[in-house]
N, C-alpha and C. Protein backbone atom coordinates (compact mmCIF):
# COMPACT_ATOMS: atom_id res chain seq x y z
N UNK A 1 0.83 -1.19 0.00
CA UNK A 1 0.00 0.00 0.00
C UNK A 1 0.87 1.26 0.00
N UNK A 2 1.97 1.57 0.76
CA UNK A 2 2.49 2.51 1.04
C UNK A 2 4.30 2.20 0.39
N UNK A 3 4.59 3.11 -0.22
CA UNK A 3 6.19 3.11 -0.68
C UNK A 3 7.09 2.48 0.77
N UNK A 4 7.81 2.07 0.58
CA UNK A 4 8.39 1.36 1.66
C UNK A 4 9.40 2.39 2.52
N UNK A 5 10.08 3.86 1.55
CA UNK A 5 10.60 4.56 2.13
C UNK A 5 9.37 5.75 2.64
N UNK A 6 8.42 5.72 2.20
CA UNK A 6 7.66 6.77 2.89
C UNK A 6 7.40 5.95 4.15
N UNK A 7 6.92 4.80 4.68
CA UNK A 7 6.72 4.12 5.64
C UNK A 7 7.67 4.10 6.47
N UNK A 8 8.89 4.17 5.97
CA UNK A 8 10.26 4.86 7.13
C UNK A 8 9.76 6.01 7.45
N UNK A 9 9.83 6.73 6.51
CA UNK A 9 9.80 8.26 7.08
C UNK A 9 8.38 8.70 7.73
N UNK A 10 7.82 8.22 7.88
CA UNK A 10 6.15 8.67 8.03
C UNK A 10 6.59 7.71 9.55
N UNK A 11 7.26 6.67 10.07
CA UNK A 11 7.54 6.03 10.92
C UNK A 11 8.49 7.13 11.79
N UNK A 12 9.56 7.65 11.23
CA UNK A 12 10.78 9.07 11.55
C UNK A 12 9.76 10.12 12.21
N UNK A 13 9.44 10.12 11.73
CA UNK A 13 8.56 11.59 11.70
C UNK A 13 7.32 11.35 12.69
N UNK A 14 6.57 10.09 13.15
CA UNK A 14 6.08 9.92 14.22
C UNK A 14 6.43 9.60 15.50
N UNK A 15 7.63 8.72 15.43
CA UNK A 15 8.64 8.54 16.85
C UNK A 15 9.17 9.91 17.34
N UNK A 16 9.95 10.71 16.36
CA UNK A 16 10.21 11.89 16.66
C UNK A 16 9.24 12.82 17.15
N UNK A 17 8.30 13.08 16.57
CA UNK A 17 6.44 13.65 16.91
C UNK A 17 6.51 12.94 18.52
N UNK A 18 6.61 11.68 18.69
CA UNK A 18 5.87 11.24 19.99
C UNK A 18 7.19 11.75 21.48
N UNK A 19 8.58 11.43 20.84
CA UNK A 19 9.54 12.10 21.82
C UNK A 19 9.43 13.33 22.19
N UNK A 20 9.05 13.98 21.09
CA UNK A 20 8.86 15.28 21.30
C UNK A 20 8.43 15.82 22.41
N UNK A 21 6.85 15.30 22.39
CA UNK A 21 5.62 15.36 23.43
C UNK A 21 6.08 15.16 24.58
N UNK A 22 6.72 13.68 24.52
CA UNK A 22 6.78 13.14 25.59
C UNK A 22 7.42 13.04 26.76
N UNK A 23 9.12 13.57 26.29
CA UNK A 23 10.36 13.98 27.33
C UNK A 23 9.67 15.36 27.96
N UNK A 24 9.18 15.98 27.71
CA UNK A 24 8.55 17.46 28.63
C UNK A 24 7.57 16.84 29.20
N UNK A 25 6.25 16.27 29.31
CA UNK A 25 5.56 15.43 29.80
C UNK A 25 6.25 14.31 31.04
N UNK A 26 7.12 13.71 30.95
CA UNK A 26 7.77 12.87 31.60
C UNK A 26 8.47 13.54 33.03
N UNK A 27 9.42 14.71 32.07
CA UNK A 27 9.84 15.77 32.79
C UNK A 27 8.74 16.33 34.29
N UNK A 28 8.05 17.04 33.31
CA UNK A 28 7.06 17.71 34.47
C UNK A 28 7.03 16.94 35.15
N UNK A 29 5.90 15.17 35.42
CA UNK A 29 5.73 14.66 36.02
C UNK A 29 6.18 13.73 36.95
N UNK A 30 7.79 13.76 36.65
CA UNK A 30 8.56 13.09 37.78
C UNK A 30 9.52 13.75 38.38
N UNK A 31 9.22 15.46 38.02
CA UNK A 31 10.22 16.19 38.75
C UNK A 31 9.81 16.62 40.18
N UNK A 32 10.11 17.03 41.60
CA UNK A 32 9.86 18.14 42.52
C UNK A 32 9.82 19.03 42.21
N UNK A 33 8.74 19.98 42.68
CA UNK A 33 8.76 21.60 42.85
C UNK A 33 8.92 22.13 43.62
N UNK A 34 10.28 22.46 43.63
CA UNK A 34 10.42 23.68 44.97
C UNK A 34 10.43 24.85 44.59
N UNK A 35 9.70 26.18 45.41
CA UNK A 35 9.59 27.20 44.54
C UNK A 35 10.21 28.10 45.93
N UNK A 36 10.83 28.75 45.50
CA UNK A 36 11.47 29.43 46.85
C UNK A 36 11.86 30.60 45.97
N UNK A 37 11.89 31.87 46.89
CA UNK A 37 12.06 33.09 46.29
C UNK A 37 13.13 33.69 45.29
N UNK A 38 14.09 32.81 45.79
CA UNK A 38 15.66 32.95 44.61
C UNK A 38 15.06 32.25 43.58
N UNK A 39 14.42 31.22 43.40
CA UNK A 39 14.05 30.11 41.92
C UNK A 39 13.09 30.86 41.08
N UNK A 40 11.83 32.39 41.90
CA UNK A 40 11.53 33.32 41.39
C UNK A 40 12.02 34.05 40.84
N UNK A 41 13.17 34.72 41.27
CA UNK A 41 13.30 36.02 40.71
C UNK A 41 14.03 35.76 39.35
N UNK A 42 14.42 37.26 38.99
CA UNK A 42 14.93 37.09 37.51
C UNK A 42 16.48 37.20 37.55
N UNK A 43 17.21 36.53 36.70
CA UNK A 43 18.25 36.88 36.65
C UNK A 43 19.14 36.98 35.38
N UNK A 44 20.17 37.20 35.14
CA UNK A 44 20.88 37.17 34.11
C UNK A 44 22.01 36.80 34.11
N UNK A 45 22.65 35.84 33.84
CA UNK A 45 23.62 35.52 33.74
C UNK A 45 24.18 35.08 34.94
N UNK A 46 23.29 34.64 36.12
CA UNK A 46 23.77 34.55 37.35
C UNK A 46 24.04 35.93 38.26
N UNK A 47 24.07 37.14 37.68
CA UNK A 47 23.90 37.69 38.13
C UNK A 47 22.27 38.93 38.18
N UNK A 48 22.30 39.54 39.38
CA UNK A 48 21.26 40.12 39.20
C UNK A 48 20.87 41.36 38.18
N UNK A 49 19.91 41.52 37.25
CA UNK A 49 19.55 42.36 36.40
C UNK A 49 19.79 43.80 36.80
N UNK A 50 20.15 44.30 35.61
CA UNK A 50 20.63 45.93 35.87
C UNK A 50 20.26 46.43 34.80
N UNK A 51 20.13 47.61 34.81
CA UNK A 51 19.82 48.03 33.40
C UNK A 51 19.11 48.27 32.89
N UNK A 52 18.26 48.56 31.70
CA UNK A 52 17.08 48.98 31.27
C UNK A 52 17.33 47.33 30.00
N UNK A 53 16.31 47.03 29.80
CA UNK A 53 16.13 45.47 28.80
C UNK A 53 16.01 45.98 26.82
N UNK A 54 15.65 47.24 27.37
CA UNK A 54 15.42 47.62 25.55
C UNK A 54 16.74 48.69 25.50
N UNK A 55 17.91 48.11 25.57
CA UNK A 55 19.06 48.41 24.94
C UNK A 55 19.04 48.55 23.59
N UNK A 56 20.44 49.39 22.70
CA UNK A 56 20.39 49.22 21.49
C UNK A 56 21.34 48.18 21.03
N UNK A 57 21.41 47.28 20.27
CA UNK A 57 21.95 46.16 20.27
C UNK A 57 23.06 46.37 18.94
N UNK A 58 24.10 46.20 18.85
CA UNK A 58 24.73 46.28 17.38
C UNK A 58 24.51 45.71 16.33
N UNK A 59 24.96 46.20 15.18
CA UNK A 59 24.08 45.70 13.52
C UNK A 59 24.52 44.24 13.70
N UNK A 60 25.64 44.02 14.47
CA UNK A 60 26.87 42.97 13.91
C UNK A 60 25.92 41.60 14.50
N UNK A 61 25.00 41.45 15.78
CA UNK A 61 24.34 40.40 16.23
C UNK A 61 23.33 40.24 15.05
N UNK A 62 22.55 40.72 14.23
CA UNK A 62 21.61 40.85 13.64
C UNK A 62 22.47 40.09 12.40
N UNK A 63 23.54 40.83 11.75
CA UNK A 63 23.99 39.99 10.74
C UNK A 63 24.51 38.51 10.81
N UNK A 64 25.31 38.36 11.99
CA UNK A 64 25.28 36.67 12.53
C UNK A 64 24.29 36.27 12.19
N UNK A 65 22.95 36.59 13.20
CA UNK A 65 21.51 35.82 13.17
C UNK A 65 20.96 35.90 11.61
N UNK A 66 21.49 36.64 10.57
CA UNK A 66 20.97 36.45 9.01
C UNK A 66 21.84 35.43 8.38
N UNK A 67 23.23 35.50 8.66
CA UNK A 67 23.78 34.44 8.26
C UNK A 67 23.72 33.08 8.72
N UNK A 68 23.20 32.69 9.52
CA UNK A 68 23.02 31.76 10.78
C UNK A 68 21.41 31.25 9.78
N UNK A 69 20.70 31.83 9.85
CA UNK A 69 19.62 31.63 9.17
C UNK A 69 19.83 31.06 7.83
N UNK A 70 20.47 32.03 6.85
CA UNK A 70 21.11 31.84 5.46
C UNK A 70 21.53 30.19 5.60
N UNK A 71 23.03 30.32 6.46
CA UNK A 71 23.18 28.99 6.12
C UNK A 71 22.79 27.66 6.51
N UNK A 72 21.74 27.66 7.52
CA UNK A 72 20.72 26.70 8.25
C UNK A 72 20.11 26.11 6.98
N UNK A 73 19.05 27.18 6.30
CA UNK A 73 18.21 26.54 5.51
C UNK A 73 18.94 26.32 4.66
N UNK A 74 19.78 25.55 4.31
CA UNK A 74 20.40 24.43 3.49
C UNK A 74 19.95 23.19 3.71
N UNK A 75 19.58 22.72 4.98
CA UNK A 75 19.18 21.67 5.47
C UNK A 75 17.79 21.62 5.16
N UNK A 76 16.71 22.80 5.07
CA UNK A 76 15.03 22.27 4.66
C UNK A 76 15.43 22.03 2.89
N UNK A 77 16.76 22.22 2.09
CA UNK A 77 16.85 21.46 0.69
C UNK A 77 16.85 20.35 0.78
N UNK A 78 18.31 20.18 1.84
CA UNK A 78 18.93 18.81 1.89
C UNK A 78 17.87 17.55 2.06
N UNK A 79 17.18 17.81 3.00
CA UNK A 79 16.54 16.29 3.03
C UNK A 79 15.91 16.44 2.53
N UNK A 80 14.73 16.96 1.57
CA UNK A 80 14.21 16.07 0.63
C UNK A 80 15.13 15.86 -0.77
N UNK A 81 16.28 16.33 -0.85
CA UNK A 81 16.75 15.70 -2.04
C UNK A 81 17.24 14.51 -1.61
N UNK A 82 18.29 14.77 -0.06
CA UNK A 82 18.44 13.25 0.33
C UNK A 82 17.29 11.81 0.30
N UNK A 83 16.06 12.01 0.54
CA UNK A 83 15.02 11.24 0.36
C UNK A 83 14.93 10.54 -1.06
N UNK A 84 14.85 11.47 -2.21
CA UNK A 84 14.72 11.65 -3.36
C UNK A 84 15.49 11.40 -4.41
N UNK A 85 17.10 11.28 -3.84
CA UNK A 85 18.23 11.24 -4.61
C UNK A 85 17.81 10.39 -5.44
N UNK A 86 17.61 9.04 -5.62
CA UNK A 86 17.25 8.11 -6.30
C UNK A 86 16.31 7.88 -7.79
N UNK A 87 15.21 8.63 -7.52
CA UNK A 87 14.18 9.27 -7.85
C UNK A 87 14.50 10.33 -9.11
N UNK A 88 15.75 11.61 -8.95
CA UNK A 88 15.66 12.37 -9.98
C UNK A 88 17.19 11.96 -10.46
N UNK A 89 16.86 12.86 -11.78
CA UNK A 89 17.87 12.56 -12.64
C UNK A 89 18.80 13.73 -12.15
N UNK A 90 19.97 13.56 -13.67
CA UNK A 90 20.82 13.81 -13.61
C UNK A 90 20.90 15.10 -13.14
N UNK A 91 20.47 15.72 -13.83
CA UNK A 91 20.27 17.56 -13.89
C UNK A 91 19.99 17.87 -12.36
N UNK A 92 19.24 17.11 -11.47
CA UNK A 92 18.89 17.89 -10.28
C UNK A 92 19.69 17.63 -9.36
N UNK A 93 20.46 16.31 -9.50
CA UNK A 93 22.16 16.35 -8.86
C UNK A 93 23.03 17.67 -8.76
N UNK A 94 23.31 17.89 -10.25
CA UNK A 94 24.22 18.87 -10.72
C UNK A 94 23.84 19.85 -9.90
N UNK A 95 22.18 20.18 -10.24
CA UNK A 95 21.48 21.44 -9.84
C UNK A 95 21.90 21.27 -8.19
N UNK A 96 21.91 20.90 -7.78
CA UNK A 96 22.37 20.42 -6.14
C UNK A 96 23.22 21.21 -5.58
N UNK A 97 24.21 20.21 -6.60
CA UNK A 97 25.69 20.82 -6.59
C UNK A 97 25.99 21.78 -6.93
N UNK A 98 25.38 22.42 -7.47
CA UNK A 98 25.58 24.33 -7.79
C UNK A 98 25.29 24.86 -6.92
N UNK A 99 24.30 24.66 -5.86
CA UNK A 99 23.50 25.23 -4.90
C UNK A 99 24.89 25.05 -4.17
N UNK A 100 25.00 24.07 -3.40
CA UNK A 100 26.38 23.71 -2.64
C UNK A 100 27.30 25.18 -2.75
N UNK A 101 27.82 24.70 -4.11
CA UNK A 101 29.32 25.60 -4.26
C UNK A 101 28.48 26.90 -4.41
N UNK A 102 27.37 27.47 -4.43
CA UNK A 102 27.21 28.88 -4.34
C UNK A 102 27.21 29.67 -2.92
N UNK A 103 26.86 28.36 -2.24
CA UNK A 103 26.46 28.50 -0.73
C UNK A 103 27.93 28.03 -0.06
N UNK A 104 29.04 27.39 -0.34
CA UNK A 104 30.41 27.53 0.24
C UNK A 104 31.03 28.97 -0.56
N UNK A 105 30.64 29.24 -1.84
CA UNK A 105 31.15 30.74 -2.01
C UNK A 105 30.85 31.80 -1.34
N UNK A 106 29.62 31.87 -0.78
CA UNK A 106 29.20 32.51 -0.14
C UNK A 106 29.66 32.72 1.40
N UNK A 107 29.54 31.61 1.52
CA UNK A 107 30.28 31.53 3.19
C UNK A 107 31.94 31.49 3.37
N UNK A 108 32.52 31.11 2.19
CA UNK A 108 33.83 31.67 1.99
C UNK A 108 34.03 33.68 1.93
N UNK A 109 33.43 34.01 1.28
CA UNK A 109 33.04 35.73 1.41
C UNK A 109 32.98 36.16 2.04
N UNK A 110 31.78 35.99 2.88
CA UNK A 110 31.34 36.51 4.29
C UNK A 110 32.81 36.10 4.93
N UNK A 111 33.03 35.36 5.58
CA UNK A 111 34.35 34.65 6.00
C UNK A 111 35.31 35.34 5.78
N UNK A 112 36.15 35.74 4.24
CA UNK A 112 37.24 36.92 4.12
C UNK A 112 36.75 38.18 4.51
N UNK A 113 35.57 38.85 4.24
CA UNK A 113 35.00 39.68 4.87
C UNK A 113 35.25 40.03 6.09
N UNK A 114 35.37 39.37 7.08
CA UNK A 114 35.45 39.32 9.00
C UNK A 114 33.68 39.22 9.34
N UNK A 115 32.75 38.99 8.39
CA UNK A 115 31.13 38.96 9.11
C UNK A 115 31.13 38.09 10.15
N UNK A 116 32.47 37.02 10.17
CA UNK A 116 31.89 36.08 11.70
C UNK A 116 33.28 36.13 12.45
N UNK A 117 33.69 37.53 12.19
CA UNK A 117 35.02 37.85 13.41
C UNK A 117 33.88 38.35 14.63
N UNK A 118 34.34 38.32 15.81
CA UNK A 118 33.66 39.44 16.76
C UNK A 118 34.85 40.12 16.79
């Protein structure tokens, strides 16, 4: 009835679905609660908060977090071509592989650049 690799993955994708749920569920319910006034309050970094919270933050965190993003979603390509490899032809290999080396050119750039010096 069902492709034998969708039945993996539809299998992946529900174990993972049910861990998900379930380690926070498990969690809650076999932990103690002690709530004591230090486990209230707020803190930062171990130490206590100072400061006003709506600081101005530099461009340079914002561009990390775009590149960080940028090169993440490589991975919502990757697996379904990994799934799929089999499946397409030649051309969407290649096509792959262009993506690749545009996306190591890219991160080679940024890189001579200093975008991920602090």
């Amino acid at each position: 009835m069902f492709d034998p690799e969708l039945k993996y993955f539809l299998i992946f994708v529900l174990v993972s679905f049910c861990i998900a749920l379930l380690l926070p569920i498990i969690s809650f319910l076999l932990t103690r609660r002690v709530t004591t006034r230090q486990k209230l309050s707020p803190y930062e970094c171990g130490f206590e908060p100072f400061g006003n919270a709506r600081i101005q933050v530099t461009v340079h965190f914002y561009l990390i977090a775009i590149l960080f993003l940028v090169f993440d979603l490589e991975v919502v390509f990757l697996f379904p071509w990994c799934f799929t490899i089999h499946l397409l032809q030649e051309k969407a290999f290649w096509s792959m592989i262009y993506f690749f080396i545009v996306l190591i050119v890219g991160f080679i750039y940024e890189w001579r650049r200093g975008a991920l010096e602090w």
